[in-house]
N, C-alpha and C. Protein backbone atom coordinates (compact mmCIF):
# COMPACT_ATOMS: atom_id res chain seq x y z
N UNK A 1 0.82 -1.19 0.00
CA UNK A 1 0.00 0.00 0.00
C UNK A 1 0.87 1.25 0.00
N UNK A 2 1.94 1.43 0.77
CA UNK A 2 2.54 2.02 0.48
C UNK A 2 3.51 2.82 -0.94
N UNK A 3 3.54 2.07 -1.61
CA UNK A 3 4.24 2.10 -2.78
C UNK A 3 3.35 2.57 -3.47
N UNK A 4 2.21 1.99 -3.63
CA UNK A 4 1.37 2.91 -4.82
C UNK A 4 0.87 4.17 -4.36
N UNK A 5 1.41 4.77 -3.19
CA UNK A 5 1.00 6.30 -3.13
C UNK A 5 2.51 6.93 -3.39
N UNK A 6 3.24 6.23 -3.42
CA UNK A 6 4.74 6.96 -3.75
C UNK A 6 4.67 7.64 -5.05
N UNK A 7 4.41 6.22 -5.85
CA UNK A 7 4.31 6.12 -7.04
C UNK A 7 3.65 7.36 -8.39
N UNK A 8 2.52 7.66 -7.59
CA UNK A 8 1.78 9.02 -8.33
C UNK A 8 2.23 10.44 -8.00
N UNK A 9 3.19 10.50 -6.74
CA UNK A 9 3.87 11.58 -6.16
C UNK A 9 5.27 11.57 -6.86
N UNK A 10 5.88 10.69 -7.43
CA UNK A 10 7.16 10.57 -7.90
C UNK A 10 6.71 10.76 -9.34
N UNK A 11 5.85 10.17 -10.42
CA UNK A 11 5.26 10.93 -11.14
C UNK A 11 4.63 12.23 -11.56
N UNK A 12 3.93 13.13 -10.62
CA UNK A 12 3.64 13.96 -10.42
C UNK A 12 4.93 15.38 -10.31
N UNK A 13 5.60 14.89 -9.33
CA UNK A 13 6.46 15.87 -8.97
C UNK A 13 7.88 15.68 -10.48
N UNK A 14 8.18 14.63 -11.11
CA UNK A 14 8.50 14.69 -12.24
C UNK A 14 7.95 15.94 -13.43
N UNK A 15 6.77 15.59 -13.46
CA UNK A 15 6.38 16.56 -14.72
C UNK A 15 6.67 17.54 -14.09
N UNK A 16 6.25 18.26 -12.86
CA UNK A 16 6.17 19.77 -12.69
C UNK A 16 7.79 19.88 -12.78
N UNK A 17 8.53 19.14 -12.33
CA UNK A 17 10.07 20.00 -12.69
C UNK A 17 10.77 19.81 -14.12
N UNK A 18 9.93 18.95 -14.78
CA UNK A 18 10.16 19.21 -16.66
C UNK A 18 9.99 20.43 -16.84
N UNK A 19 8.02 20.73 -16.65
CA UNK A 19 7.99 21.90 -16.80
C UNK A 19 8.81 23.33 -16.44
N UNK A 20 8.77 23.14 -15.26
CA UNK A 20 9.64 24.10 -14.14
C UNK A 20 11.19 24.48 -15.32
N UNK A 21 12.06 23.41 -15.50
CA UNK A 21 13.05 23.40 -15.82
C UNK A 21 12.68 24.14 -17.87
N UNK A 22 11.39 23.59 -18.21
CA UNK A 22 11.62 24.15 -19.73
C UNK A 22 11.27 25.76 -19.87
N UNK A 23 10.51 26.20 -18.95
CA UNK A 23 9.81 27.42 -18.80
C UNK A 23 11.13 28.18 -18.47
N UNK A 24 12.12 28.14 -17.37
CA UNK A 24 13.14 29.15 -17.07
C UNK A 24 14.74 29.12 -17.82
N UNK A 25 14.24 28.24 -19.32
CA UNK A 25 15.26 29.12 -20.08
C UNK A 25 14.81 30.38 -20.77
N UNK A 26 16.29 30.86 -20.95
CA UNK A 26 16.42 32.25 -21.44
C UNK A 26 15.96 32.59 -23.17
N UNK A 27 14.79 33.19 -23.40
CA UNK A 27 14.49 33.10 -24.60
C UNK A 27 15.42 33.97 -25.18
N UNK A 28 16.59 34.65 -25.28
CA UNK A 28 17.54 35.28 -26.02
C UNK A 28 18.44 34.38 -26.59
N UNK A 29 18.64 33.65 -25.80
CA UNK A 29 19.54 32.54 -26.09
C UNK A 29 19.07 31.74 -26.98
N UNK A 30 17.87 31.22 -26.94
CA UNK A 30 17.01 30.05 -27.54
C UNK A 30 16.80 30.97 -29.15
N UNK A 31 17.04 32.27 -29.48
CA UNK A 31 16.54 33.20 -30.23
C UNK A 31 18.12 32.92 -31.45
N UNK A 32 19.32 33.25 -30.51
CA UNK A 32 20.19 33.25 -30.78
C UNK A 32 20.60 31.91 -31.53
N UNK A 33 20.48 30.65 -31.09
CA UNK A 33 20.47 29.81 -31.25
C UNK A 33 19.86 28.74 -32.50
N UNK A 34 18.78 29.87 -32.71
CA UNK A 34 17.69 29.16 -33.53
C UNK A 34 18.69 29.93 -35.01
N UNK A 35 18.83 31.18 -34.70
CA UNK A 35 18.92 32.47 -35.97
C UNK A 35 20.44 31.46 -36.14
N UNK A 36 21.16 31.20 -35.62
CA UNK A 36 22.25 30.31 -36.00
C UNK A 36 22.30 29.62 -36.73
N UNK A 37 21.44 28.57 -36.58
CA UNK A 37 21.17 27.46 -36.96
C UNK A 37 20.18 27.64 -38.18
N UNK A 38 19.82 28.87 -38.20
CA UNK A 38 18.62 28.51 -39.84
C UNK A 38 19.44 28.22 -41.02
N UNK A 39 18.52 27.12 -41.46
CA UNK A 39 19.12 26.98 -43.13
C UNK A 39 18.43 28.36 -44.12
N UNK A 40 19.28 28.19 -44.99
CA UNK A 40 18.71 29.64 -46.27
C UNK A 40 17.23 28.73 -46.72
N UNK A 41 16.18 29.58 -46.58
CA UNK A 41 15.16 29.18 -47.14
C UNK A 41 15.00 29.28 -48.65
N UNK A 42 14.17 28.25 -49.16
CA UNK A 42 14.16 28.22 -51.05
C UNK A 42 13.37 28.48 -50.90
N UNK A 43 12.79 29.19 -51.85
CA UNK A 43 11.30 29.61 -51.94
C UNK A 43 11.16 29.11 -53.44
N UNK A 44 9.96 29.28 -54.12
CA UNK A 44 9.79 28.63 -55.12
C UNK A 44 10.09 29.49 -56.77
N UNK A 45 10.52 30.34 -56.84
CA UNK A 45 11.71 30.90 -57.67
C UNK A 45 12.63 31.69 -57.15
N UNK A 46 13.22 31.45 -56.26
CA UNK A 46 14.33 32.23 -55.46
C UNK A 46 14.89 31.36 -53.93
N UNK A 47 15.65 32.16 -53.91
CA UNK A 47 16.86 31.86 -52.69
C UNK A 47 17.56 32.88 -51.69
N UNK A 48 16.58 32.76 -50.15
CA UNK A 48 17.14 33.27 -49.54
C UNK A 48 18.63 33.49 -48.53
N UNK A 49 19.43 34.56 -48.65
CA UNK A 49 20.66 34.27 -47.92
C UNK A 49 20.86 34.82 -46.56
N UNK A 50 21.34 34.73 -45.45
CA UNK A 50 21.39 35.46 -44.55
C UNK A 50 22.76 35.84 -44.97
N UNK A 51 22.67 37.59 -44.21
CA UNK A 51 23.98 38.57 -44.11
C UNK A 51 25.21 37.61 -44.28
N UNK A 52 25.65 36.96 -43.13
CA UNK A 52 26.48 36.46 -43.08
C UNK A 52 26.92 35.44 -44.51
N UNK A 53 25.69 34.68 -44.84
CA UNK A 53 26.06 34.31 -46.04
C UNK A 53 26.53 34.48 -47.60
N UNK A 54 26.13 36.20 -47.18
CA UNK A 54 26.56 37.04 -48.65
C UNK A 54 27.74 37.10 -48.40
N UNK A 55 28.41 37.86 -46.80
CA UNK A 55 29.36 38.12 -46.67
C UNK A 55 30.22 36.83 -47.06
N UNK A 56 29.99 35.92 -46.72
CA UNK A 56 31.20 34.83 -47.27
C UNK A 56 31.57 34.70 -48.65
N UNK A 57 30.02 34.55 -49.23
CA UNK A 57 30.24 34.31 -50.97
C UNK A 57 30.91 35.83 -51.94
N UNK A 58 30.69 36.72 -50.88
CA UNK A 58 30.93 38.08 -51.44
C UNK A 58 29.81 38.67 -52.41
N UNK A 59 28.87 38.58 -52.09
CA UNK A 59 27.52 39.62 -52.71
C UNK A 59 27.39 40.75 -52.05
N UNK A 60 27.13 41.28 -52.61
CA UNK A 60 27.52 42.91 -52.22
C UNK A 60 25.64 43.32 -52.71
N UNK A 61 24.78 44.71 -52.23
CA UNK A 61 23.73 45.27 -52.49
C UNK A 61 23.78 45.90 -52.94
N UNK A 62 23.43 46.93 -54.32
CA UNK A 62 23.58 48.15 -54.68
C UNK A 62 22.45 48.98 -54.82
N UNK A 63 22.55 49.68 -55.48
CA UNK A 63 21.16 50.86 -56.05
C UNK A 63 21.04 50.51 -57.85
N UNK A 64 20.15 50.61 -58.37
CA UNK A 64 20.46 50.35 -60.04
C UNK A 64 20.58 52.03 -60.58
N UNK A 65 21.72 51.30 -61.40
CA UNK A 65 22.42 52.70 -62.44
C UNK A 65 22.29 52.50 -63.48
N UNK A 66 22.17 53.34 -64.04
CA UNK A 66 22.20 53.35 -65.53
C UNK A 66 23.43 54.08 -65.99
N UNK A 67 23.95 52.93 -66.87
CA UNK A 67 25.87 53.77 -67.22
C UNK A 67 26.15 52.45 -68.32
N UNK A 68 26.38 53.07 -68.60
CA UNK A 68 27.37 52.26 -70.39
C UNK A 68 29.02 51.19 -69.69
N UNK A 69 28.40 49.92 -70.10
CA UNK A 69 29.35 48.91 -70.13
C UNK A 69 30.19 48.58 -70.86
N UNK A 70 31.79 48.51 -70.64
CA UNK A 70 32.26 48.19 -71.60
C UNK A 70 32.62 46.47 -72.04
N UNK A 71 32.18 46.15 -71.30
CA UNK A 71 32.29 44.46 -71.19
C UNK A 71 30.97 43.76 -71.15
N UNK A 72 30.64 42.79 -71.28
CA UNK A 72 29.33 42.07 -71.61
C UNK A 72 28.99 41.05 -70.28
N UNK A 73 27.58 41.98 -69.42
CA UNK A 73 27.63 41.16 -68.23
C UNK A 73 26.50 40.56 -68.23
N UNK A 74 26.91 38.68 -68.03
CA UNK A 74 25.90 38.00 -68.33
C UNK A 74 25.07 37.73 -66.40
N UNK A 75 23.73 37.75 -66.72
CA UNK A 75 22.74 37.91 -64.92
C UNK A 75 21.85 37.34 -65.37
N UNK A 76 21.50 36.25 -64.03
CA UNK A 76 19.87 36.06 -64.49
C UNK A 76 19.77 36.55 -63.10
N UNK A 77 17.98 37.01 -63.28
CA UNK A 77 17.19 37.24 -62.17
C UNK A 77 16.03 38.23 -62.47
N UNK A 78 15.64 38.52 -61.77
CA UNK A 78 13.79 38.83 -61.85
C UNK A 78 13.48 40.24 -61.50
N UNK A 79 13.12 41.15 -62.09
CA UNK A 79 13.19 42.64 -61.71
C UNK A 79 11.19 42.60 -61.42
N UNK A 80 10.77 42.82 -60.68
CA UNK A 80 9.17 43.08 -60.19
C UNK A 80 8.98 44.68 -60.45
N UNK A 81 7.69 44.70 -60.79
CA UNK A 81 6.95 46.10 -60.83
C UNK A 81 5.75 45.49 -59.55
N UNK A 82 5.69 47.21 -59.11
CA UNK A 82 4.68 47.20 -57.98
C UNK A 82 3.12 47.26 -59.08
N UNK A 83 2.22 46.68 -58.49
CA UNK A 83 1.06 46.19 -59.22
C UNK A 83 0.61 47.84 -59.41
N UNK A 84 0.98 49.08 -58.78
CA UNK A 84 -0.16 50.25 -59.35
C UNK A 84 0.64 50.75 -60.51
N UNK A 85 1.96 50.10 -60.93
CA UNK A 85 2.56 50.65 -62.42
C UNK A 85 2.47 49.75 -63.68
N UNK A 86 1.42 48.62 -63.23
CA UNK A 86 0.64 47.40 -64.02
C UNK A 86 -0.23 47.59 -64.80
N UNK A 87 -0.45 47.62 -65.65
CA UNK A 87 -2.07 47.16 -66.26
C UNK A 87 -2.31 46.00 -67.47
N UNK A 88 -3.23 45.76 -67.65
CA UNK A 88 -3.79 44.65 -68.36
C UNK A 88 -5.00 45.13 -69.49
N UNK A 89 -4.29 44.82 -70.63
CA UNK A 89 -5.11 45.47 -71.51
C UNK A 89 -5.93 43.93 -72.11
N UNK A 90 -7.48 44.30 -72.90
CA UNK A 90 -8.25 43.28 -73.35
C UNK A 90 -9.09 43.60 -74.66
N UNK A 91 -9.14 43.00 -75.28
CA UNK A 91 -10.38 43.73 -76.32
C UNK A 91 -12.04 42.86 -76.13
N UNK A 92 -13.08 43.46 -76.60
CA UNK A 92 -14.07 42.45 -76.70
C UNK A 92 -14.16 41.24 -77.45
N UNK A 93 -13.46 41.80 -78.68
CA UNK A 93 -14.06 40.27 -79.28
C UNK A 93 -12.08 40.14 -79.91
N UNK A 94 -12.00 38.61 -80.76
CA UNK A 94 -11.00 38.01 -80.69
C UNK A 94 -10.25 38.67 -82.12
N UNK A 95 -8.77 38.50 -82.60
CA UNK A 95 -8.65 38.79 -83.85
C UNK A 95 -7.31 38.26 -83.54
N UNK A 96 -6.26 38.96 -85.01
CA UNK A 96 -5.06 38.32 -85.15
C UNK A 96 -4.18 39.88 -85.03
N UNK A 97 -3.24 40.16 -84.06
CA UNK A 97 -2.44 41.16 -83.74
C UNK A 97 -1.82 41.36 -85.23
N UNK A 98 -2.10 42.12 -85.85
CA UNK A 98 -0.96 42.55 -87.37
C UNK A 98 0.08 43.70 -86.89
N UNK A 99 0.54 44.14 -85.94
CA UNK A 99 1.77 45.23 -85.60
C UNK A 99 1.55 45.60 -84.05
N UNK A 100 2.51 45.71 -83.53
CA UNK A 100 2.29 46.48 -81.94
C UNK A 100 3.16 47.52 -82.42
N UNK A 101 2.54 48.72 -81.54
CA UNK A 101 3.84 49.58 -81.47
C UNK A 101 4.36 50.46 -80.58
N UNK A 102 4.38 49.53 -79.46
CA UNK A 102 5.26 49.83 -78.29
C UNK A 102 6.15 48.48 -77.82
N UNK A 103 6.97 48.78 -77.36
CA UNK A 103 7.83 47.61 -76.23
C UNK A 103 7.61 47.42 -74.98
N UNK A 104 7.57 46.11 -74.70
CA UNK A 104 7.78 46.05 -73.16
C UNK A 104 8.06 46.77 -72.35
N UNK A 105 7.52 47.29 -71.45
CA UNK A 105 8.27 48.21 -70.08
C UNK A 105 8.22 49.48 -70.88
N UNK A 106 8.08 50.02 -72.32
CA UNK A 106 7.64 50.87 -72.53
C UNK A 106 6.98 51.65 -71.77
N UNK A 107 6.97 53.33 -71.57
CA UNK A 107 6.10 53.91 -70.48
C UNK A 107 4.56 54.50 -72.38
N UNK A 108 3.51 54.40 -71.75
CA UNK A 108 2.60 55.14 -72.88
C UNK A 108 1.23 55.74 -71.82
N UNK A 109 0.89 56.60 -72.75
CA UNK A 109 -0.16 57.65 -72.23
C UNK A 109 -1.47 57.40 -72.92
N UNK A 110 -2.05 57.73 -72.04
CA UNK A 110 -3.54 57.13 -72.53
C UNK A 110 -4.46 58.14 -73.89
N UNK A 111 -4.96 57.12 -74.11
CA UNK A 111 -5.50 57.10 -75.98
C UNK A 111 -4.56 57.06 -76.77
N UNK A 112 -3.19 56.55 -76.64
CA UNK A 112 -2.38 55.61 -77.56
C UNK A 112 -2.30 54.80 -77.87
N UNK A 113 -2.01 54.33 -78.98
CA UNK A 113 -2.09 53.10 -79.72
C UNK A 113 -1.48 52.41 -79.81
N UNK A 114 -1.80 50.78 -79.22
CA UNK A 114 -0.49 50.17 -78.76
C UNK A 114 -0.12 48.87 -79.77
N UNK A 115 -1.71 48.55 -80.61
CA UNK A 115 -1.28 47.28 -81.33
C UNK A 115 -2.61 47.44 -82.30
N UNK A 116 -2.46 47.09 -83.04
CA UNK A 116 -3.97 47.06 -84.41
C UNK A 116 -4.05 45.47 -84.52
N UNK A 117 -5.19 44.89 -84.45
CA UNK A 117 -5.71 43.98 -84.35
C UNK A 117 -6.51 43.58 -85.88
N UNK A 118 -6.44 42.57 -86.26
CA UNK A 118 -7.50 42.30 -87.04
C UNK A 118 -8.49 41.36 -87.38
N UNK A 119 -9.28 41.91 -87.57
CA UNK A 119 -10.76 41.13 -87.19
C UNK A 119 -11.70 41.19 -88.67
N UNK A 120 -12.15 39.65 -89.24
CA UNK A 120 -12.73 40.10 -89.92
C UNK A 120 -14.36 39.98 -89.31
N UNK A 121 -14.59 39.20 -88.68
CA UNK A 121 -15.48 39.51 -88.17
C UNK A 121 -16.32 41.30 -87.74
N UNK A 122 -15.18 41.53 -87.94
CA UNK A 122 -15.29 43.26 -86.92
C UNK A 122 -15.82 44.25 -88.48
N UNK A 123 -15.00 43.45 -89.29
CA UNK A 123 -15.07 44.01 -90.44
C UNK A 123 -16.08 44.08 -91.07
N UNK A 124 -16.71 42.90 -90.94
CA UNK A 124 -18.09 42.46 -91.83
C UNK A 124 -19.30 43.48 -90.88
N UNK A 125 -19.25 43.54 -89.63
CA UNK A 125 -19.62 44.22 -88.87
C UNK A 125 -19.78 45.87 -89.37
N UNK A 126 -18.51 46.25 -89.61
CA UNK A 126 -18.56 48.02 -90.41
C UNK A 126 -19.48 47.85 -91.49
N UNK A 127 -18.79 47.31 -92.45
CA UNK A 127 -19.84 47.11 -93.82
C UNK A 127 -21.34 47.19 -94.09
N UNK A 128 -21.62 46.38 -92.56
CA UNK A 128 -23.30 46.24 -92.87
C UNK A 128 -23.83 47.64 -92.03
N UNK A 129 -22.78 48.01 -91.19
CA UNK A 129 -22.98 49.22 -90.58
C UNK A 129 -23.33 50.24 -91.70
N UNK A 130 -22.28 50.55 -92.33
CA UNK A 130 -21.86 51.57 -93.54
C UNK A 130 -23.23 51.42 -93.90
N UNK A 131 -23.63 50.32 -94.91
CA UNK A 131 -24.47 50.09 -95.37
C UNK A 131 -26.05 50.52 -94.99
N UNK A 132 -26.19 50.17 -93.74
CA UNK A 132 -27.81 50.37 -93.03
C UNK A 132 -27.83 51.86 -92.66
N UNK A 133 -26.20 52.90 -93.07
CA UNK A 133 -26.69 53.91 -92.53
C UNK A 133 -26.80 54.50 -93.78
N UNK A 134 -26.20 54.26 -94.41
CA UNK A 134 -26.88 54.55 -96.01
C UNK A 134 -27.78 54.86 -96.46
N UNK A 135 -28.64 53.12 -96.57
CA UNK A 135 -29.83 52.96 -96.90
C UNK A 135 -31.31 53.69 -95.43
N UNK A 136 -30.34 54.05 -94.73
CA UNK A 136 -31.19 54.92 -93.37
C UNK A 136 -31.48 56.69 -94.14
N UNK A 137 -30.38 57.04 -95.02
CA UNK A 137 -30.24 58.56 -95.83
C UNK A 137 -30.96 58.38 -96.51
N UNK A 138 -30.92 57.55 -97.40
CA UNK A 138 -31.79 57.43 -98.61
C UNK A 138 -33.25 57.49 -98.19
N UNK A 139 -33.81 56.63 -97.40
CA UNK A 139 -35.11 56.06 -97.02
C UNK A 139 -35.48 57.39 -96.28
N UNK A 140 -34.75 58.23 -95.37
CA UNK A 140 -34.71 59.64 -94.51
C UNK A 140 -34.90 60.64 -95.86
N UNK A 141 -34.09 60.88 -96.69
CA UNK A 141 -34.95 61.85 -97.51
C UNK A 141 -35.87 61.44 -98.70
N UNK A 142 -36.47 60.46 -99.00
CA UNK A 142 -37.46 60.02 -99.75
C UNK A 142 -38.50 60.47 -98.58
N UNK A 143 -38.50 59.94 -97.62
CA UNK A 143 -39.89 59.92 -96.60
C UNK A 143 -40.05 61.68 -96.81
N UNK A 144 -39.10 62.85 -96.62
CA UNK A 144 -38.82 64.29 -96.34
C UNK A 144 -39.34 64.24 -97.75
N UNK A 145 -39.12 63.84 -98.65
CA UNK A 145 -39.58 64.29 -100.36
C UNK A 145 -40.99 63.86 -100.47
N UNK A 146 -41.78 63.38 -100.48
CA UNK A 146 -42.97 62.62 -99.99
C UNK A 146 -43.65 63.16 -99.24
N UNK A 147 -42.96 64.41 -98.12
CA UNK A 147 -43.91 64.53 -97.26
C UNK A 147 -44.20 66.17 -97.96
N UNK A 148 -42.90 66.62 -98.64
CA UNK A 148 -43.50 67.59 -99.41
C UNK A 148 -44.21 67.46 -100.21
N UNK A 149 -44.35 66.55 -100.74
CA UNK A 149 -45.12 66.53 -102.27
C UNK A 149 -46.75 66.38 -101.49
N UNK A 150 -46.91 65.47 -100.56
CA UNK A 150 -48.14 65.34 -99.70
C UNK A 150 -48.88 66.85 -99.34
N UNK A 151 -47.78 67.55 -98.99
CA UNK A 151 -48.30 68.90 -97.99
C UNK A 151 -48.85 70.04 -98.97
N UNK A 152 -48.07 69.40 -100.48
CA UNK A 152 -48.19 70.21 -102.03
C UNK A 152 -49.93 69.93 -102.89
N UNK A 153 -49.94 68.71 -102.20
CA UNK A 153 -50.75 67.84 -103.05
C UNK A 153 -50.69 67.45 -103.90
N UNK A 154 -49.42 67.49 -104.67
CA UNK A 154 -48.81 66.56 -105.82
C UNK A 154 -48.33 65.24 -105.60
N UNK A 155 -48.36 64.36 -104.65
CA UNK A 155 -48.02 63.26 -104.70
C UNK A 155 -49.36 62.24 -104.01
N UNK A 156 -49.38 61.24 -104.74
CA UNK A 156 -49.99 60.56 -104.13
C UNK A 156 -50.11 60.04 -102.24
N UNK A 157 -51.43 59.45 -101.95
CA UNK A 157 -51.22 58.82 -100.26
C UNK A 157 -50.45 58.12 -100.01
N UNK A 158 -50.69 57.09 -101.01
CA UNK A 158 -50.11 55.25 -101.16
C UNK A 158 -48.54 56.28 -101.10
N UNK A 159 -47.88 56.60 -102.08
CA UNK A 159 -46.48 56.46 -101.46
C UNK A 159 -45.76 57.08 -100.32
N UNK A 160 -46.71 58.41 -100.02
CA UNK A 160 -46.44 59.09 -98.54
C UNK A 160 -46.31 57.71 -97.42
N UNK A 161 -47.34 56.98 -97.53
CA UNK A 161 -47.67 56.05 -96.35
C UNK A 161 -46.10 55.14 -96.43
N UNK A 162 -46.27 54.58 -97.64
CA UNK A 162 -44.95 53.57 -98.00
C UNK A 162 -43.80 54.41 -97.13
N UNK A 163 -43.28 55.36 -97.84
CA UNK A 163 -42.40 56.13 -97.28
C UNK A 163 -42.21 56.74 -96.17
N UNK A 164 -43.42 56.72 -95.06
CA UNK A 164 -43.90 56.64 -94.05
C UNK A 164 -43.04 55.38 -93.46
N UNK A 165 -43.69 54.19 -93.81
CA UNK A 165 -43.67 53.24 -92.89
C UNK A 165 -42.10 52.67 -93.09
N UNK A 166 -41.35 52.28 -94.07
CA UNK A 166 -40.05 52.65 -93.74
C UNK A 166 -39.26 52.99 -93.78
């Protein structure tokens, strides 16, 4: 009988000095320790280095210049624009690009023209346009000729009405 009340007190008093003992280290240390020990994180098109690790390989930070090279320097890597110097241009309907005329990273001002598209669809579209506004003139002053001849009394009803109706 004895023993099994030891038993839950020698258990007991175990955990609390795990705890006891994990709680009163020094989180500077544990900070220090960790920042030591990190590996360079990969990210999924790039590679991070810590300070120290440039300093070894010798990478250096700069500012970008613009200045004339006399030697040919070969770099890969990834230059980002902040998304409010972005835009995304679209048209409504589909065609085949026949010329752009700007470049990439080009800076342009609005109501310029950046690429002509061609569409015949778009095309067939003008034509019947052209067309219905045409035959809209024609049919617009026949009805106006008609309505004089009506108001004259030289023209018949029958074609006032015709010319009337469309």
């Amino acid at each position: 009988m004895y023993q099994i009340k030891i038993k839950p007190i020698l258990f007991i008093t175990l955990i609390f000095l795990a705890v006891l003992a994990s709680c009163s280290s020094d989180p500077k240390t544990s900070e220090k320790n960790e920042t030591a020990t990190e590996e360079p994180k990969e990210e999924e098109n790039g590679l991070e280095l810590t300070s120290e690790q440039m300093e070894t390989v010798g990478i250096t930070i700069g500012n970008i210049e613009q200045k004339n090279l006399d030697a040919v320097v070969k770099a890969n890597g990834q230059l980002a624009v902040p998304p409010q110097n972005k835009a995304d241009v679209s048209i409504l309907s589909g065609g085949i690009i026949t010329r752009i005329n700007v470049l990439e990273g080009q800076q342009v001002r609005k109501g310029q023209v950046l690429a002509t598209i061609n569409n015949q669809d778009l095309i067939k579209i003008q034509q019947d346009y052209l067309a219905s506004r045409n035959s809209f003139v024609y049919v617009e002053a026949e009805y106006e000729r008609q309505k004089q001849l009506q108001a004259a009394d030289a023209g018949t009803g029958k074609s006032f009405q015709s010319s009337q109706a469309t």
